[in-house]
Protein backbone atom coordinates (compact mmCIF):
# COMPACT_ATOMS: atom_id res chain seq x y z
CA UNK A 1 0.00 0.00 0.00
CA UNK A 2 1.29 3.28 -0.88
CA UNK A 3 0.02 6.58 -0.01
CA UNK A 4 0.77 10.14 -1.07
CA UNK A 5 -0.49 13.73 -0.71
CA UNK A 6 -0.35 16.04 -3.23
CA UNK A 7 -1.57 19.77 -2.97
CA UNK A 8 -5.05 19.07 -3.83
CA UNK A 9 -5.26 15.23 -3.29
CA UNK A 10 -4.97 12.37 -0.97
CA UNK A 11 -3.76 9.51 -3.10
CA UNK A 12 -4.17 5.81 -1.80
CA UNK A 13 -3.29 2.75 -3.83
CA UNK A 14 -3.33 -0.60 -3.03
CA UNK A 15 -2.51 -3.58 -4.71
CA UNK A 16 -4.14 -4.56 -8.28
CA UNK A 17 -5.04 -8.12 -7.14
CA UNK A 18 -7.09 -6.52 -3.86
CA UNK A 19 -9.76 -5.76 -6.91
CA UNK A 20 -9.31 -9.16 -8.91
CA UNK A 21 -12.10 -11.84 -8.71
CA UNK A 22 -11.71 -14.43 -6.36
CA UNK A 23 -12.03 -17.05 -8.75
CA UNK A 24 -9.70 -18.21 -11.63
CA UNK A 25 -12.88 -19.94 -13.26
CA UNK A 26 -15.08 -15.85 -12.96
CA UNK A 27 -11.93 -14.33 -14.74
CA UNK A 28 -12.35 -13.92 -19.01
CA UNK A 29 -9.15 -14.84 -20.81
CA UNK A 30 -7.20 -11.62 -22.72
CA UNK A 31 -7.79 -13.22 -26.18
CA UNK A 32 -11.31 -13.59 -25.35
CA UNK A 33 -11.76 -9.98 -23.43
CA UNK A 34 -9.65 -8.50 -26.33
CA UNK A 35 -12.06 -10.22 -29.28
CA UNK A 36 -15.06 -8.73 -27.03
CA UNK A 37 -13.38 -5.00 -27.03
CA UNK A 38 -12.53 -5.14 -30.51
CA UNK A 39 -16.46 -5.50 -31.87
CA UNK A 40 -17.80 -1.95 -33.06
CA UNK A 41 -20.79 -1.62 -31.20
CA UNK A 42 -18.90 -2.77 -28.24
CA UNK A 43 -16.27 -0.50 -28.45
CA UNK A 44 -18.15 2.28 -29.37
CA UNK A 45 -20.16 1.74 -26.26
CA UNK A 46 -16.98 1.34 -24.31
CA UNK A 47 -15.92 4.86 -25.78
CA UNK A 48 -19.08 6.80 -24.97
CA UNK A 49 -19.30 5.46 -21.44
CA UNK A 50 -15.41 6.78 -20.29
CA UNK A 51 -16.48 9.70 -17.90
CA UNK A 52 -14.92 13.20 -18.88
CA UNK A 53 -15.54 14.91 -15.42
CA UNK A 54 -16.22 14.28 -12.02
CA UNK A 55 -17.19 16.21 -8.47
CA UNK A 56 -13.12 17.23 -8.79
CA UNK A 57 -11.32 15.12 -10.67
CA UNK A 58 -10.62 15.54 -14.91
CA UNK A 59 -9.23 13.42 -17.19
CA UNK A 60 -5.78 15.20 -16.82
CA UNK A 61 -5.31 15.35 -13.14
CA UNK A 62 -7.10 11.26 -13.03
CA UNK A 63 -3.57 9.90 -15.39
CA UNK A 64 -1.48 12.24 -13.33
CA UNK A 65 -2.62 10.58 -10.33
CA UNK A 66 -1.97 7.58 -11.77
CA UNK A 67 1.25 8.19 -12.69
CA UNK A 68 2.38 9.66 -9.39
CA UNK A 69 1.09 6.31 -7.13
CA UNK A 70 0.00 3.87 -9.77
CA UNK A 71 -3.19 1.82 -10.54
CA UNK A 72 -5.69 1.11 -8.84
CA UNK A 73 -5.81 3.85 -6.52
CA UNK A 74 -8.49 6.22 -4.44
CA UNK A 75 -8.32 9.39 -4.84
CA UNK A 76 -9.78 11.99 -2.14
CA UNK A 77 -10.32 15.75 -2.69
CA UNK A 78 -8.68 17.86 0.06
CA UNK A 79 -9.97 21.22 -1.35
CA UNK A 80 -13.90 19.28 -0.66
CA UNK A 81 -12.89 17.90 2.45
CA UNK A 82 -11.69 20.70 3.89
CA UNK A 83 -14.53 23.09 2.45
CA UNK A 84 -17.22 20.64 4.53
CA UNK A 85 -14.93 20.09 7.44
CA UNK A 86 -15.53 24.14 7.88
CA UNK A 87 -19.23 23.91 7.87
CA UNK A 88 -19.62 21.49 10.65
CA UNK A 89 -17.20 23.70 12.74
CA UNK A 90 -19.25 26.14 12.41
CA UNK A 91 -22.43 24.51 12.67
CA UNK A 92 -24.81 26.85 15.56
CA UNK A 93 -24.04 26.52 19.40
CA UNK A 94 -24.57 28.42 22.63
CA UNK A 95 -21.49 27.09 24.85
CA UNK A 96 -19.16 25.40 22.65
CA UNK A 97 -18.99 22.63 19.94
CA UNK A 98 -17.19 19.59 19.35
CA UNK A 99 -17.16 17.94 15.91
CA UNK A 100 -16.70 14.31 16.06
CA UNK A 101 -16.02 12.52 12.32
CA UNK A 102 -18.47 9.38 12.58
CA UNK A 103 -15.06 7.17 10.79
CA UNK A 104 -17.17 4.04 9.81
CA UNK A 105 -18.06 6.53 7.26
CA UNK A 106 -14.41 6.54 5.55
CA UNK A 107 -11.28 5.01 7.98
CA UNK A 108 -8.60 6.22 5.87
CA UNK A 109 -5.62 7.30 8.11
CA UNK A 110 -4.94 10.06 5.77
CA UNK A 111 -8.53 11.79 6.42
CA UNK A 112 -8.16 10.95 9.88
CA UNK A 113 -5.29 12.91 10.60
CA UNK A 114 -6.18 15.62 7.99
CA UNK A 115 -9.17 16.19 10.63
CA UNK A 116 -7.31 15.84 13.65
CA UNK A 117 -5.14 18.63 12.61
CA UNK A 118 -8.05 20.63 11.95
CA UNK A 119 -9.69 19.93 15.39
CA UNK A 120 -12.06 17.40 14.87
CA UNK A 121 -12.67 14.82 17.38
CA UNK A 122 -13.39 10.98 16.49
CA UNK A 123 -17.16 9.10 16.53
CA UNK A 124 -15.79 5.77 16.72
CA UNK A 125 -18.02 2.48 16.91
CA UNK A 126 -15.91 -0.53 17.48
CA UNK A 127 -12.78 -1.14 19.70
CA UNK A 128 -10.76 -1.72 16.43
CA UNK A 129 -11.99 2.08 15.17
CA UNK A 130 -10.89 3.31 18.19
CA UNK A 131 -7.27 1.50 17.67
CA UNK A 132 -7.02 2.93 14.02
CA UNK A 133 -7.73 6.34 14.42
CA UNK A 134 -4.83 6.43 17.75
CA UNK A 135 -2.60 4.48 15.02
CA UNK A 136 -3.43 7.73 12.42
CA UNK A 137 -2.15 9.92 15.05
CA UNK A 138 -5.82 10.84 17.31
CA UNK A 139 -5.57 11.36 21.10
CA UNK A 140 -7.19 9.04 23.02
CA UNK A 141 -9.17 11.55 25.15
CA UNK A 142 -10.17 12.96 21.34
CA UNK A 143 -12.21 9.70 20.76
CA UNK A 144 -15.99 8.80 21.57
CA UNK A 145 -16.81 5.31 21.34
CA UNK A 146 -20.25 4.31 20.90
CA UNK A 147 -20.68 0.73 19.93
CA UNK A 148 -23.58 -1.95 19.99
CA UNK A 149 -20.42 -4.69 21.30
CA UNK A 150 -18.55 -3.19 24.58
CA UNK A 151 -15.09 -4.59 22.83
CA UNK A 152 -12.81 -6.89 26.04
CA UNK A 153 -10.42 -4.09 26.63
CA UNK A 154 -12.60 -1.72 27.95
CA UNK A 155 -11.31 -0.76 30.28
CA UNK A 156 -8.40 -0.45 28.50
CA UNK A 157 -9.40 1.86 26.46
CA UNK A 158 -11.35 3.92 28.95
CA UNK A 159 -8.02 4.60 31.48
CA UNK A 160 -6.32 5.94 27.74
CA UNK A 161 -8.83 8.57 27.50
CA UNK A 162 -11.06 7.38 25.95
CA UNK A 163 -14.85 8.56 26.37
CA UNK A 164 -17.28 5.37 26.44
CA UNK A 165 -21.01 5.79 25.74
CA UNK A 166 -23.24 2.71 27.32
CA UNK A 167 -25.43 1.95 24.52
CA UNK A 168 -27.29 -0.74 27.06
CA UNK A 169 -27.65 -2.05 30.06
CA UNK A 170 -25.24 -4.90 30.25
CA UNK A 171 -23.14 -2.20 28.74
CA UNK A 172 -23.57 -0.07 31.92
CA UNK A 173 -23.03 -3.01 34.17
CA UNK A 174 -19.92 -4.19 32.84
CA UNK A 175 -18.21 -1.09 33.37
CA UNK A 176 -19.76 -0.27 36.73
CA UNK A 177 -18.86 -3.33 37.71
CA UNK A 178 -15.18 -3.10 36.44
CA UNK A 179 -14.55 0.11 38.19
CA UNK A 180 -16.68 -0.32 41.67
CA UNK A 181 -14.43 -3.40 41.88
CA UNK A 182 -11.61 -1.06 41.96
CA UNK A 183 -12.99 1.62 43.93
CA UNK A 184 -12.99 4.08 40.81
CA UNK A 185 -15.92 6.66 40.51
CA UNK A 186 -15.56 6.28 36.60
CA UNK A 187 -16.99 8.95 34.17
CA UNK A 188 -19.42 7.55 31.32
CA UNK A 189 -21.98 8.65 29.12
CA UNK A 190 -25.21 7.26 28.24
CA UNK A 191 -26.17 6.91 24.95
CA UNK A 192 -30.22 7.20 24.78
CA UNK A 193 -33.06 6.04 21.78
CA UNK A 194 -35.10 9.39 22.34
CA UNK A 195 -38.82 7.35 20.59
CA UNK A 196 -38.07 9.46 17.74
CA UNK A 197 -36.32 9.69 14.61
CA UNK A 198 -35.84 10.79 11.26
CA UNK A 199 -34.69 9.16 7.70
CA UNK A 200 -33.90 9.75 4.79
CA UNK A 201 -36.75 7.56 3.30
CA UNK A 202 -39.36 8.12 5.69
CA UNK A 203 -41.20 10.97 6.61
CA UNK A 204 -42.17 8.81 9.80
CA UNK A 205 -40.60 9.97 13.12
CA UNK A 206 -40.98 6.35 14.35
CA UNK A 207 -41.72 4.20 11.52
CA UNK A 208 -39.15 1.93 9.99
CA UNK A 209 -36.61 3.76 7.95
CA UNK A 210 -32.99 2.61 6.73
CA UNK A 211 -31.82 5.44 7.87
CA UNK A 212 -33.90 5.91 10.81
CA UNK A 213 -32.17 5.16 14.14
CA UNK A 214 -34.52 6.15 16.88
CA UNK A 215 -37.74 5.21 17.55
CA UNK A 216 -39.18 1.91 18.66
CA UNK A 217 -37.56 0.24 15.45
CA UNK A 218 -33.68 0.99 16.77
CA UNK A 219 -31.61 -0.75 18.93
CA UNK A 220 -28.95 1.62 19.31
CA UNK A 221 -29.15 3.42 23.12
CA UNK A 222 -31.13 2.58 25.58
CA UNK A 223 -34.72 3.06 25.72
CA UNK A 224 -35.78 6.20 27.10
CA UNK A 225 -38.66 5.04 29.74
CA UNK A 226 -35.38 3.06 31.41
CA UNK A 227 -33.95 6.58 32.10
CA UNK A 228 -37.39 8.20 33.68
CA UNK A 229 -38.72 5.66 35.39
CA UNK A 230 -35.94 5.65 37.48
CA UNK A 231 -33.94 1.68 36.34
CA UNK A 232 -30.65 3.58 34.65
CA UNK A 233 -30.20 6.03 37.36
CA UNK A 234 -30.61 3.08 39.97
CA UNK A 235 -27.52 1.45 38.22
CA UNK A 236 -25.56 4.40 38.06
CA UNK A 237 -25.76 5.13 41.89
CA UNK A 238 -25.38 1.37 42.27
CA UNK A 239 -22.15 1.09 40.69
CA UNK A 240 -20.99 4.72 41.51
CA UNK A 241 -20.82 6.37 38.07
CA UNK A 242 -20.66 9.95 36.97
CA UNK A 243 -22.87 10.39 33.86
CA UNK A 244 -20.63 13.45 31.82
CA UNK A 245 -22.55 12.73 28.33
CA UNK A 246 -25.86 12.68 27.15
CA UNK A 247 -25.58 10.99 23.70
CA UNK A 248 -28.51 10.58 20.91
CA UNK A 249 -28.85 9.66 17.02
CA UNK A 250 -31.77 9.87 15.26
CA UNK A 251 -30.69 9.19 11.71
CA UNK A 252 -29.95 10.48 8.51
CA UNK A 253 -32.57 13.49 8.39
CA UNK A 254 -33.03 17.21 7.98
CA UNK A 255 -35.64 18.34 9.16
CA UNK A 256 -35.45 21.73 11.27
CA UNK A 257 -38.67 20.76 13.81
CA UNK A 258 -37.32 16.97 14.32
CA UNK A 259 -34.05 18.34 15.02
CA UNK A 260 -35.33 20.92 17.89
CA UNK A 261 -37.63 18.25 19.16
CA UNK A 262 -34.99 16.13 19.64
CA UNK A 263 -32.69 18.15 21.10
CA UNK A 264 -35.15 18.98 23.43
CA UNK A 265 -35.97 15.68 24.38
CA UNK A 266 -32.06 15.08 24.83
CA UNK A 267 -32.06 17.93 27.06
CA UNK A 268 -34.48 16.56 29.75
CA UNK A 269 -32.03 13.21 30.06
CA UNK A 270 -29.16 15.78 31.22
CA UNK A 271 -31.78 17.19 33.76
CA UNK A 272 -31.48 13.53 35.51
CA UNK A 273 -27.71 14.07 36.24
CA UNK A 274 -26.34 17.49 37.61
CA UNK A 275 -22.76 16.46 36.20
CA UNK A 276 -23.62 16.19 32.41
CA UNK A 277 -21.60 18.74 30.99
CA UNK A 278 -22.15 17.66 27.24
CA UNK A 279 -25.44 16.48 24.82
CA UNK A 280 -24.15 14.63 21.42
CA UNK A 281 -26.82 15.09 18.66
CA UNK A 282 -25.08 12.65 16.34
CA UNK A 283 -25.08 13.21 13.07
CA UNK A 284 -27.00 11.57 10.00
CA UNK A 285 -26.72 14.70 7.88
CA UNK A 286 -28.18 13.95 4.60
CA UNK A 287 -25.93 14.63 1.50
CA UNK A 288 -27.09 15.46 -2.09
CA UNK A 289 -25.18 12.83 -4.26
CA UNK A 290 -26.62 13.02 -7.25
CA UNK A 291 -28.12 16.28 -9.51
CA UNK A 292 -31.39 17.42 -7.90
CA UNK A 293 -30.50 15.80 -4.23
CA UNK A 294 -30.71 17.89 -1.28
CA UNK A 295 -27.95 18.31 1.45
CA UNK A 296 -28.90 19.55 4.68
CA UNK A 297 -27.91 23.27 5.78
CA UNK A 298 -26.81 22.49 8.65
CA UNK A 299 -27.06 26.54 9.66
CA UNK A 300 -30.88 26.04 8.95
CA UNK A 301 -31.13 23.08 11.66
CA UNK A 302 -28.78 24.24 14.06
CA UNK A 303 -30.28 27.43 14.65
CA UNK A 304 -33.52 25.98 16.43
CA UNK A 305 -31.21 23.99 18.44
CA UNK A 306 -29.08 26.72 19.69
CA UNK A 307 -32.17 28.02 21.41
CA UNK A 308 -33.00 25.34 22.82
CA UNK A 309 -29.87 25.00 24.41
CA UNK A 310 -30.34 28.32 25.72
CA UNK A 311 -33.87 27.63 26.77
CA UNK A 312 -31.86 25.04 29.34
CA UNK A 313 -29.71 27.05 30.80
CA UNK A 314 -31.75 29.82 31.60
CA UNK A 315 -34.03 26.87 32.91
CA UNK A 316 -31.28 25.28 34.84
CA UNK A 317 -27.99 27.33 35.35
CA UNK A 318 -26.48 24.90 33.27
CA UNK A 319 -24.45 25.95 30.09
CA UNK A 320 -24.00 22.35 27.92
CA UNK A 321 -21.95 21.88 25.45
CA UNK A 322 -23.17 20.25 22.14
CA UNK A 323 -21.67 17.81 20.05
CA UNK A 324 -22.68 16.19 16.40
CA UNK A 325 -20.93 13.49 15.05
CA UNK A 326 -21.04 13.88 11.16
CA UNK A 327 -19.97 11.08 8.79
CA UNK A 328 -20.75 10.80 5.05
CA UNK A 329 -21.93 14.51 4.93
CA UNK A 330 -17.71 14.76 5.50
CA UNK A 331 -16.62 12.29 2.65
CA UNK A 332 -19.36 11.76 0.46
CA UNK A 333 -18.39 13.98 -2.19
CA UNK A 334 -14.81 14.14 -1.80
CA UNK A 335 -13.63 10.66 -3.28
């Protein structure tokens, strides 16, 4: 594997038999490929179909990159990446913002550090994640790990830095357990399913959607009812936590009103514990792909939430600081 960075690209190549078939048997021999290519309408075809543009790549600068790493390769736009690394920073806050790059979107160690140095923190969602964005150069104490499988080092990763979000309630007892045992009052977050959601494919706030994760549908956080009717906070005081972050997700939406209901409804979780200093929105930003798509202003949905958070603090003498945890909104366009 190779990688380079040029002025306007990150360049990544990997070997040409990573992108061969498996199988021998699936593979057409050159005479025969060659005796295909060579028939007009074929050809002709073949001809029409080579793209001439692209969201930042040309022709040109395409067999330049080529020749500078070799074949086959990725190619990622830094002007692109940079441009939408800038509008999350400044997506609308009250007290402060953290940016956290949801990585399952894109892992590359190049685009990993390129946002590190630009002061973006790490959404990661597996115990390897967490390993790979450290290797790329990340703090420890920089990374949020929110995962559906508490990985075996744990607590390994926790006395690094790193911030852990229970996403259940084994989840919560397996670190409360880990740390009463050793007379630690450890720091957590909890990561909460709010009822509600919003997708991309559904107008439904609780209906199933791909791209809908909250609502009765979702398994990711714990249900909200186990919060308010008092069974999370039992465990907490049980196992002497300190809840620091309220964490939700409601999917890959952009709708202004879902967005400030939500973020209301995240609020009243940090009204449980007086030591939440932090509420994590997620992310799910759509992203126009394609001519016609939409991509969410994220100015137009963070403004509602701004005064929410105000709302809370002049409620509660609490100042909170928000976090979103953007992913493909990032990368999509940019390789």
């Amino acid at each position: 594997m190779k990688l380079s960075i040029a002025s306007t690209l990150i360049l990544l190549t990997t070997g040409a038999t990573a992108f061969a078939p498996s199988s021998p048997a699936h593979r057409p021999s050159s005479s025969a490929l060659r005796a295909t290519l060579e028939e007009p309408a074929v050809a002709a075809a073949a001809a029409a179909a080579v793209p001439t543009k692209s969201a930042f790549l040309t022709p040109e600068s395409a067999a330049a990159a080529i020749e500078a790493v070799g074949s086959p390769l990725y190619a990622y736009s830094l002007d692109m990446l940079e441009e939408f690394a800038a509008k999350c920073l400044a997506f609308p806050n009250a007290y402060g913002l953290t940016v956290r790059y949801a990585m399952k979107s894109c892992p590359n160690g190049a685009i990993l550090s390129l946002f590190n140095s630009r002061g973006i923190h790490i959404d990661a969602s597996s115990g390897y994640e967490v390993r790979r964005a450290m290797a790329a150069g990340v703090p420890a104490d920089h990374i949020s790990l929110s995962t559906q499988e508490l990985p075996n080092d744990f607590a390994e990763l926790i006395d690094m830095g790193v911030k852990v979000n229970a996403c259940s309630l084994s989840q919560i007892e397996r670190i409360g357990k880990h740390y009463s045992a050793a007379g630690t009052n450890q720091i957590i977050g909890i990561r909460v399913n709010p009822g509600v959601g919003s997708g991309g494919f559904s107008s439904s706030t609780t209906g199933f959607s791909k791209t809908n994760v909250g609502g009765p549908t979702s398994s990711f956080g714990i249900w909200h009812d186990l919060l308010t009717d008092g069974t999370v906070p039992t465990m907490v005081d049980k196992y002497g936590l300190i809840v620091e972050r309220i964490h939700t997700h409601i999917g890959s939406g952009s709708d202004p009103e879902i967005w400030q209901s939500v973020a209301s409804r995240s609020l009243s979780f940090c009204k449980i514990w007086d030591t939440v200093t932090s509420c994590n929105l997620g992310g799910g930003y759509k992203v126009g792909r394609n001519p016609g798509e939409p991509t969410t202003d994220l100015q137009e949905i963070g403004a509602p939430v701004t005064n929410v958070f105000r709302d809370f603090a002049a409620e509660t003498g609490r100042e909170l600081r928000l976090e979103i945890e953007p992913g493909t909104y990032l990368v999509a366009n940019a390789g």
